[in-house]
C-alpha atoms as a PDB file:
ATOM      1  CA  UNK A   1      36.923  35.829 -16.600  1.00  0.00           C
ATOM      2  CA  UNK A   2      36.250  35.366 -13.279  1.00  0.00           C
ATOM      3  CA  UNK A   3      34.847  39.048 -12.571  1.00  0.00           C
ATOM      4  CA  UNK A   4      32.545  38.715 -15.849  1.00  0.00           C
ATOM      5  CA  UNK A   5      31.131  35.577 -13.845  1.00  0.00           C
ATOM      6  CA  UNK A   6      30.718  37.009 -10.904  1.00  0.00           C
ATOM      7  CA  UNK A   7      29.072  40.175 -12.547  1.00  0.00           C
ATOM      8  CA  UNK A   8      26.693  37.849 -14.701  1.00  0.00           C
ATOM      9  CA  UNK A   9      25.495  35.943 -11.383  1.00  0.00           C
ATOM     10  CA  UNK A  10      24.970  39.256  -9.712  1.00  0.00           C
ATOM     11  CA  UNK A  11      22.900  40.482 -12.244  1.00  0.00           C
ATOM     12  CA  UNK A  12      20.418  37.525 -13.069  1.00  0.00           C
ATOM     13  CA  UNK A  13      19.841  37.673  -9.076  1.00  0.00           C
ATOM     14  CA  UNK A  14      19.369  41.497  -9.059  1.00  0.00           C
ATOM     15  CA  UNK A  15      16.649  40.800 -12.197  1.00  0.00           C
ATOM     16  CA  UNK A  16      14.908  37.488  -9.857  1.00  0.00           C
ATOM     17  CA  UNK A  17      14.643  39.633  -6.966  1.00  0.00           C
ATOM     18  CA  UNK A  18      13.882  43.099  -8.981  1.00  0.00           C
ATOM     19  CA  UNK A  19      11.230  41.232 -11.335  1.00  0.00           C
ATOM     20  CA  UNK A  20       7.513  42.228 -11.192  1.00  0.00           C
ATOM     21  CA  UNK A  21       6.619  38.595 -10.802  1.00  0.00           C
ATOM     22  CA  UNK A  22       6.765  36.721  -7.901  1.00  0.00           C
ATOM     23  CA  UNK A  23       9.370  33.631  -7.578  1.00  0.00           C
ATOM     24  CA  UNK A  24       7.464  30.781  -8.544  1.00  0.00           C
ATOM     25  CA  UNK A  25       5.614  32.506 -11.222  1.00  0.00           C
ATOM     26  CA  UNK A  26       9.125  33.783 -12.797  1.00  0.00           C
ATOM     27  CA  UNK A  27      10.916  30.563 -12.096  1.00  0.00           C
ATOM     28  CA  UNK A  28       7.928  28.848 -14.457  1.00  0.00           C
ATOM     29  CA  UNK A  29       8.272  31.182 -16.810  1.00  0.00           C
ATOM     30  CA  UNK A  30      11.922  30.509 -16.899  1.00  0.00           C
ATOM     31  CA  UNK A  31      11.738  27.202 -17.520  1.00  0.00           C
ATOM     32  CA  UNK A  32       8.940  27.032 -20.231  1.00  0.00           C
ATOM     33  CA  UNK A  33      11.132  29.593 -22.194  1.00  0.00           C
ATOM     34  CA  UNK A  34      14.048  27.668 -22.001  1.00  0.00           C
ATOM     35  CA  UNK A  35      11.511  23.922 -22.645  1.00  0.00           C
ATOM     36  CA  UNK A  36      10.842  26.224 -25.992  1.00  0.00           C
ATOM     37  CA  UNK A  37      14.538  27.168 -27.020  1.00  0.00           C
ATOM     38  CA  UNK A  38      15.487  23.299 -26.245  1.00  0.00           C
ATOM     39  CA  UNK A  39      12.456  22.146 -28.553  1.00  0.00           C
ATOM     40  CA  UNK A  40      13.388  24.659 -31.574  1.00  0.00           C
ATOM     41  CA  UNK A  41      17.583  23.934 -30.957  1.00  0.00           C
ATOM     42  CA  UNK A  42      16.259  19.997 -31.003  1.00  0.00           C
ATOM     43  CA  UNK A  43      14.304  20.196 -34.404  1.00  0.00           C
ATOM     44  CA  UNK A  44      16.869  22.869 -36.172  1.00  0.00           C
ATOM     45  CA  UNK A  45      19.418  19.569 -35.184  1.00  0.00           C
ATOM     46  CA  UNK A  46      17.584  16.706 -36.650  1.00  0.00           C
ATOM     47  CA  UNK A  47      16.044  18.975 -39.651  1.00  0.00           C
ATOM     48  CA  UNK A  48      20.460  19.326 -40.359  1.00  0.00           C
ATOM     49  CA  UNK A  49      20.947  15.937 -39.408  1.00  0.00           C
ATOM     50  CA  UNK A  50      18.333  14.691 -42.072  1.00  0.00           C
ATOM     51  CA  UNK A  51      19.735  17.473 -44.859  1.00  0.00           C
ATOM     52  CA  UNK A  52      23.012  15.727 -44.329  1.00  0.00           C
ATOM     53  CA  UNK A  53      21.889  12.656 -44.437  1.00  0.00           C
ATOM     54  CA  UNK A  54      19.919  13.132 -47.842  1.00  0.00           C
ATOM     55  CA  UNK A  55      22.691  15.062 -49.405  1.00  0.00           C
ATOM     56  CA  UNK A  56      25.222  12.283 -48.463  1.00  0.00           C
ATOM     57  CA  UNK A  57      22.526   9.467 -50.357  1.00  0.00           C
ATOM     58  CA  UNK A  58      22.026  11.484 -53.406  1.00  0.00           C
ATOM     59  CA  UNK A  59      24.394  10.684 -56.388  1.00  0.00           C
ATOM     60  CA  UNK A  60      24.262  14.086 -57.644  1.00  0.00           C
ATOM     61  CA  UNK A  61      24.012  15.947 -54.257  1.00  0.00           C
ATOM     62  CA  UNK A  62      23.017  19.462 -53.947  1.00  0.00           C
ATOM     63  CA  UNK A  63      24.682  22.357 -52.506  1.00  0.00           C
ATOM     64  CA  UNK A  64      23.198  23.374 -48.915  1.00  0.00           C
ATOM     65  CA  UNK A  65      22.854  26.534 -49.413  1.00  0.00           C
ATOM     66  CA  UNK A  66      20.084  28.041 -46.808  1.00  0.00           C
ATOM     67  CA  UNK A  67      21.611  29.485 -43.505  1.00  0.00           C
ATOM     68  CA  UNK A  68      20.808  28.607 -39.751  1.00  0.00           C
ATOM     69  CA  UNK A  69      19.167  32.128 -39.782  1.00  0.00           C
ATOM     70  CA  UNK A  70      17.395  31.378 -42.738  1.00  0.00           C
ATOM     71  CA  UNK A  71      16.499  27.965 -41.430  1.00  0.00           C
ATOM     72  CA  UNK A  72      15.095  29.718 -38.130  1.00  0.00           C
ATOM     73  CA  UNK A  73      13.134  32.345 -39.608  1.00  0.00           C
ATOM     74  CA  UNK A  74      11.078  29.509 -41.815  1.00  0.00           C
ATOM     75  CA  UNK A  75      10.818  27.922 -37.837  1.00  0.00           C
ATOM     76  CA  UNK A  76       9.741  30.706 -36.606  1.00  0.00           C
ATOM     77  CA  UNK A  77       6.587  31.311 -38.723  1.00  0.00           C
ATOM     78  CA  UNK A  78       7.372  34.822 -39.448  1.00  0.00           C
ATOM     79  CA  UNK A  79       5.648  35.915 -42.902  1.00  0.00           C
ATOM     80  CA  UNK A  80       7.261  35.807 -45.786  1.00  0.00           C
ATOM     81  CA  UNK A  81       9.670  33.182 -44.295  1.00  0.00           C
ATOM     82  CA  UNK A  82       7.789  30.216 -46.480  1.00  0.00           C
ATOM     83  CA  UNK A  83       8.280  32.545 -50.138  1.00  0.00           C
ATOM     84  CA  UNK A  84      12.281  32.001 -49.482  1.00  0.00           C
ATOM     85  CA  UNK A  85      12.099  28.236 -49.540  1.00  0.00           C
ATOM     86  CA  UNK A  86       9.667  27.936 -52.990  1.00  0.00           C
END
């Protein structure tokens, strides 16, 4: 475990200090891709948290039946993601 640590650190610095960008510029981008994945992770949470909720009120609940993929691709705008949920 330990070497597979080691190995991971190695390579993110190799890819910092290999990168075509310069530090600052890479860091940035670093951190507004990771701002994004919180923001999606954060809504996919409280878009299950509400599901749950609702299907715990109802008398007659429904089955949950989409997927986190499926539940992602309608986040992720990608066409044809919308049709699924109609």
């Amino acid at each position: 475990m330990v070497g597979i640590g080691l190995g991971l650190l190695a390579g993110a610095a190799a890819g910092l200090l290999l990168a075509p960008r310069r530090g600052t510029e890479m860091r940035a981008s670093l951190r507004a891709r990771a701002d994004l994945a919180l923001e999606r992770g954060m809504s996919l949470l409280e878009e299950g948290r509400r599901a749950l909720r609702t299907s715990q009120s109802d008398e007659s609940p429904a089955p949950l039946t989409a997927t986190l993929g499926e539940i992602a691709q309608m986040h992720s705008g990608e066409p044809g993601a919308s049709e699924a949920w109609s």
